[in-house]
Protein backbone atom coordinates (compact mmCIF):
# COMPACT_ATOMS: atom_id res chain seq x y z
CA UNK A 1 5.93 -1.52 -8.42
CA UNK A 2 2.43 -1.65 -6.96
CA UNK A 3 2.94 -2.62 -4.14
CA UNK A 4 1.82 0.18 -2.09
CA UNK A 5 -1.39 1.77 -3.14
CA UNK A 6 -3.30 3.49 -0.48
CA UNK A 7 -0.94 6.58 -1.02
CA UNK A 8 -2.02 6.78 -3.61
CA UNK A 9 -0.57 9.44 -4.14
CA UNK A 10 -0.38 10.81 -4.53
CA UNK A 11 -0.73 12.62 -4.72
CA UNK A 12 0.03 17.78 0.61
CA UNK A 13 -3.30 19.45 1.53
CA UNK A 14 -2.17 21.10 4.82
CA UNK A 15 1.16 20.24 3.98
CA UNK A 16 0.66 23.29 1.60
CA UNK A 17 2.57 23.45 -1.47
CA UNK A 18 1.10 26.45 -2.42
CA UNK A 19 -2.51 28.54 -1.76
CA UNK A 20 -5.80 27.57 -3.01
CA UNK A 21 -7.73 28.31 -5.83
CA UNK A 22 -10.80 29.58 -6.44
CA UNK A 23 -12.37 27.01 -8.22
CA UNK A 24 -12.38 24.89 -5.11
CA UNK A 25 -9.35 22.73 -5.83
CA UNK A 26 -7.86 21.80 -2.25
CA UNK A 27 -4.30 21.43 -2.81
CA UNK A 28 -3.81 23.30 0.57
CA UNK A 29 -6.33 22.45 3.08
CA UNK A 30 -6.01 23.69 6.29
CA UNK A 31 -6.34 20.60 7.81
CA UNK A 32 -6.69 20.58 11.87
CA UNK A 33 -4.43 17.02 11.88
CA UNK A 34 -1.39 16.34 10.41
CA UNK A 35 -1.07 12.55 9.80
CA UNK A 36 1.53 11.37 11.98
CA UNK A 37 1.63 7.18 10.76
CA UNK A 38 0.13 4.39 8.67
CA UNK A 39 0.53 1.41 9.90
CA UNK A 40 -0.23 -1.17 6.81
CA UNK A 41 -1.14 -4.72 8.19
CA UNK A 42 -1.85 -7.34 5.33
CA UNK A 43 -1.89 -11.12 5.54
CA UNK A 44 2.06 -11.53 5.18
CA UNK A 45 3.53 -8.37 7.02
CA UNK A 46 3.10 -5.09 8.62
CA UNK A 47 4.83 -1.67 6.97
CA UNK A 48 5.28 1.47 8.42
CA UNK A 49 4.85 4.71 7.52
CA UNK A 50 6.23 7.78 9.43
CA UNK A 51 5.55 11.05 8.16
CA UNK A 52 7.13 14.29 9.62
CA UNK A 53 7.04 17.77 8.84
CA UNK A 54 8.68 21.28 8.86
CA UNK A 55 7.93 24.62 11.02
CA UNK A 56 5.68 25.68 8.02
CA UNK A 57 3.56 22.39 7.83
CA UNK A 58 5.42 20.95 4.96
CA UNK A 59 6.03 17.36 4.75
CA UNK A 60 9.73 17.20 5.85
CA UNK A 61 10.53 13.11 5.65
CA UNK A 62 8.46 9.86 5.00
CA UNK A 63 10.29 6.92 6.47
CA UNK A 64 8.92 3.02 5.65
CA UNK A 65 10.13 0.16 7.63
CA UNK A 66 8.82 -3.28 8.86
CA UNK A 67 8.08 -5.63 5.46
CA UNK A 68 8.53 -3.18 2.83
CA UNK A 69 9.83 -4.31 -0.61
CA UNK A 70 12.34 -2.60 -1.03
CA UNK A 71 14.10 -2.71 2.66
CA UNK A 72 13.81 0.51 4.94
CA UNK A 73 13.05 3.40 2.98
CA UNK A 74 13.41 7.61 3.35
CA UNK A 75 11.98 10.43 1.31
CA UNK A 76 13.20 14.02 2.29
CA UNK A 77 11.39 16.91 1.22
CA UNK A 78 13.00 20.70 0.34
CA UNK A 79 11.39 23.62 -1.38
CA UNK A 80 12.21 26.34 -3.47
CA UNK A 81 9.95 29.03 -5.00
CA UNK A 82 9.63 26.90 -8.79
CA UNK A 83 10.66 23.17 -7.34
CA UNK A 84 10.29 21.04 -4.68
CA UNK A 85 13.20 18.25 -4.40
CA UNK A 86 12.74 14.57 -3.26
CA UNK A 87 16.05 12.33 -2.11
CA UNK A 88 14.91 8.98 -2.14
CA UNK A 89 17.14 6.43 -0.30
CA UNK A 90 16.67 2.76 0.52
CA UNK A 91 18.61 0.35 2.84
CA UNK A 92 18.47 -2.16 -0.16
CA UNK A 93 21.08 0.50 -1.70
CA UNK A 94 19.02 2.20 -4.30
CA UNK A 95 18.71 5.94 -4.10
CA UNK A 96 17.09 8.55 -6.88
CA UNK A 97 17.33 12.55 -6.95
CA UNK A 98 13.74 13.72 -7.96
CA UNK A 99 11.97 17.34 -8.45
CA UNK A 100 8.53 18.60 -9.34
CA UNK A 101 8.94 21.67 -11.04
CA UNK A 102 6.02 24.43 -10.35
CA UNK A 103 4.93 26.97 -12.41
CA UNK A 104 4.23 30.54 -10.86
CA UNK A 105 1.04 29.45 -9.70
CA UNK A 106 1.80 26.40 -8.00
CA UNK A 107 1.30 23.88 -10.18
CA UNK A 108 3.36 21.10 -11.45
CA UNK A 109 4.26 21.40 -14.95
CA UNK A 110 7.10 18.84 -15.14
CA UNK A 111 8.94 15.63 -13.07
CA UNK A 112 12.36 15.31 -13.39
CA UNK A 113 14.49 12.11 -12.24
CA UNK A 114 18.33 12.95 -11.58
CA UNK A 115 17.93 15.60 -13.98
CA UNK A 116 15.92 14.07 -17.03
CA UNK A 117 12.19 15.05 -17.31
CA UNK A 118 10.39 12.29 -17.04
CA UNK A 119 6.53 13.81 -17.15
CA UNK A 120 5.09 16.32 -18.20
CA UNK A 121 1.69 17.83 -17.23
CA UNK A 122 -1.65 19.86 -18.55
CA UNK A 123 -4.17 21.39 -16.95
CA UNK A 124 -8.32 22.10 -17.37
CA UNK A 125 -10.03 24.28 -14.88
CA UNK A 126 -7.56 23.51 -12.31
CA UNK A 127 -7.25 19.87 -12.53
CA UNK A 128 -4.78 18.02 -14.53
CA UNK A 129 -5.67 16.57 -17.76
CA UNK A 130 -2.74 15.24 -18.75
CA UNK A 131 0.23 13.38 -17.77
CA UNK A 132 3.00 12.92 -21.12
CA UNK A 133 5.19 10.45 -20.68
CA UNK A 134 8.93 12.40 -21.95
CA UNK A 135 10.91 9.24 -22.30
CA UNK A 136 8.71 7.69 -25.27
CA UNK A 137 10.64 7.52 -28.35
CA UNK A 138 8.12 6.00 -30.98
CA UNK A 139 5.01 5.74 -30.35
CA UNK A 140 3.46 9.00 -27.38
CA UNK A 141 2.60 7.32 -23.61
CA UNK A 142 -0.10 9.28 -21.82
CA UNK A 143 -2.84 9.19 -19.44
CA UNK A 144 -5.79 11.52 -19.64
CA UNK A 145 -7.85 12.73 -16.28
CA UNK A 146 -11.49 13.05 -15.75
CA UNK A 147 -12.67 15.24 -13.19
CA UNK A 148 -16.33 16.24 -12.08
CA UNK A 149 -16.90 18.64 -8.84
CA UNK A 150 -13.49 17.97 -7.73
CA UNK A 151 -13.65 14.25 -7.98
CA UNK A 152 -10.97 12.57 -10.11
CA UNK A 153 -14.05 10.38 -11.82
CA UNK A 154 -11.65 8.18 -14.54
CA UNK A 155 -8.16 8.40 -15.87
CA UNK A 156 -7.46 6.70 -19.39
CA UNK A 157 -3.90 5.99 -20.90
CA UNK A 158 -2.61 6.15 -24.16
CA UNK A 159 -3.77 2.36 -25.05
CA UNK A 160 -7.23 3.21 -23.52
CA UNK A 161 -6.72 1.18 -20.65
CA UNK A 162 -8.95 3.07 -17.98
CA UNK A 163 -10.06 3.28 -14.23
CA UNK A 164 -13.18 4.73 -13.25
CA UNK A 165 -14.07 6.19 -9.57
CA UNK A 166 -17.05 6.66 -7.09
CA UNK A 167 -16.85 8.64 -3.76
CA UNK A 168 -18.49 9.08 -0.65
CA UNK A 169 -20.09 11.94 0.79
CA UNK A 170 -17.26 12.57 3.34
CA UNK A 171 -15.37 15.79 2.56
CA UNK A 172 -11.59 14.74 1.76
CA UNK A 173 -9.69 16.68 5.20
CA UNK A 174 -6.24 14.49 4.71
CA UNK A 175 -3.06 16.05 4.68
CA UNK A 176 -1.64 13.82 2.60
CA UNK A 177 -2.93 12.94 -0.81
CA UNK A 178 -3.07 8.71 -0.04
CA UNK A 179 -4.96 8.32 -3.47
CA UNK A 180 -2.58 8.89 -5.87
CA UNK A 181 0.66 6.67 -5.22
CA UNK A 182 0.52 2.84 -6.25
CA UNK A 183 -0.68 2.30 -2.66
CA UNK A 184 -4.19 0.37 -3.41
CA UNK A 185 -6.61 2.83 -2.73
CA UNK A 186 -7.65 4.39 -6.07
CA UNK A 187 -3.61 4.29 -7.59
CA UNK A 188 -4.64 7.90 -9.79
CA UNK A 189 -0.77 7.54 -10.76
CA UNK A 190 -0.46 11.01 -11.68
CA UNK A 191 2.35 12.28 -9.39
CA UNK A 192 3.33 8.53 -7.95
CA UNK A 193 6.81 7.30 -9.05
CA UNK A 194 8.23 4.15 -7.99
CA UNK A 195 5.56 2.76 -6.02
CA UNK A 196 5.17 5.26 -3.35
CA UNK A 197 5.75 8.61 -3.26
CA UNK A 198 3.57 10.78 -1.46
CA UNK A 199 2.41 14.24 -2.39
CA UNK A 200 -0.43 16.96 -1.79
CA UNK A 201 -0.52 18.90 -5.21
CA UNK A 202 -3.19 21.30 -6.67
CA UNK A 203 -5.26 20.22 -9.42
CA UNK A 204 -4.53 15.97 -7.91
CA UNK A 205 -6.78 16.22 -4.88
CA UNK A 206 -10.04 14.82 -4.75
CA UNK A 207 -12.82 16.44 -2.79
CA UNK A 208 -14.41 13.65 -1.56
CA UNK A 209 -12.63 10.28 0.04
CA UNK A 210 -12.81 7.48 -2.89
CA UNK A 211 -15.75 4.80 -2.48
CA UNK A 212 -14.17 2.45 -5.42
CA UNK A 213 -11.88 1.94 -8.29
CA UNK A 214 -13.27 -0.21 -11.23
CA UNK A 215 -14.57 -2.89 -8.70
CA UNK A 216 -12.76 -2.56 -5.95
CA UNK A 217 -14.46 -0.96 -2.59
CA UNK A 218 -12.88 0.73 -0.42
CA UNK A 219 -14.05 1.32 2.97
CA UNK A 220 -13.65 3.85 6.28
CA UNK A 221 -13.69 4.37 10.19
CA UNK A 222 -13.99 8.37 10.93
CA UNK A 223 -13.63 10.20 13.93
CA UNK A 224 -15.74 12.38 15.33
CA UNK A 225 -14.36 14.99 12.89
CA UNK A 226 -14.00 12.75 9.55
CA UNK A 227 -10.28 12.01 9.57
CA UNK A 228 -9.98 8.27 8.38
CA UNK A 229 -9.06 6.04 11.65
CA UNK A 230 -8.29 3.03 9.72
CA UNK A 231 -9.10 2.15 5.84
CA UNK A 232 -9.91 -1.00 4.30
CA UNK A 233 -8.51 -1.55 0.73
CA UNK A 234 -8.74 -4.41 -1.43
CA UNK A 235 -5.57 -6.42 -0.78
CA UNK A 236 -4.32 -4.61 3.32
CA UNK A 237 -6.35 -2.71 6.18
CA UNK A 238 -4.55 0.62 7.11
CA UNK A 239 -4.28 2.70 10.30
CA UNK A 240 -4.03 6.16 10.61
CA UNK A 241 -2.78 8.13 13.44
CA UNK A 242 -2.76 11.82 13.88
CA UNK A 243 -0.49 14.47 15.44
């Protein structure tokens, strides 16, 4: 279930859920490039990721093939004014129904999986705090969020298991929020479900492009205008093309 971190997730800037705010948070950039493929090469196999989009900028599908887990692999995106739906279908035959339902100013407020809420979230100045796991019976399952001029600095769960963060000084101008999902760079986990799936929300988006989790690095190739050409992670090497 880890598999793939460097979406990690998350977890679309450009891709533009919904407008910004004014504290900064930069859940809609207007990002120049919309990333077009990642191209993850470790020692054992190469995966793919295609990402296209609709008329309004919108992530519209993320396809995965080449030596993913779970066989070949397609997320399609729609919106509404309070949700916006994920179908999730794999060649390996399993499938899931997903929304993440917004409140009116755009942010998430819950997850639901084929119509059971899984999460549920809380904000502080703009930036989720909290992540409440629905499904725990007992004993509460959460994970608390950290943030400090737009950085996500440490997230804690419920059994104070934590992750701390450091960032460069290269302003964060991806569409596509790659630090959330369980992708390997920084796996924030707030949005990510099921390994990968990638999203852009408000109040997820760091500000800056992640430098380390705990102690793994994480390292970059720009071009000349600070999109990420290829990233180095702990356990793959990734390569990002452009539209």
């Amino acid at each position: 279930m880890k598999k793939l971190f460097l979406f990690a997730a998350v977890m679309f800037s450009s891709i533009s859920f919904s407008s910004c705010s004014e504290d900064g948070n930069k859940e809609s950039q207007t990002s120049q490039k919309l990333l077009k493929q990642i191209e993850e090469i470790s020692a054992d196999k190469t995966i793919y990721y295609d990402f296209s989009y609709d008329d309004q900028q919108r992530l519209a599908e993320v396809s995965i093939h080449g030596g993913y887990i779970h066989g070949d692999v397609d997320f399609t995106y729609t919106y509404t004014d309070d949700r916006i739906s994920v179908k999730y279908n794999s060649s390996s035959g399993s499938y899931y129904d997903a929304a993440f339902i917004l409140d009116h100013n755009g942010y998430v407020t819950e997850f639901d999986v084929n119509g059971t809420t899984r999460w549920r979230y809380e904000y502080e100045n703009g930036y989720v705090s909290k992540k409440q796991d629905n499904n725990s019976v007992t004993t509460p399952y959460f994970w608390t969020y950290r943030w400090e001029n737009g950085n996500l600095m440490e997230q804690r769960n419920s059994y104070s298991n934590s992750t701390t963060y450091t960032y460069t000084d290269k302003p964060n101008k991806l569409n596509i929020n790659l630090f959330d999902a369980q992708f390997g760079l920084g796996n924030f986990g707030i949005f990510a479900y099921v390994v990968f799936l990638p999203t852009n929300f408000k109040g997820s988006i760091p500000s800056n492009y992640p430098a380390s989790a705990d102690n793994s690095n994480i390292y970059y190739e720009y071009d000349d205008e600070g999109y990420p050409t290829q990233i180095v992670g702990p356990n793959a090497n990734y390569i990002l093309t452009y539209y």
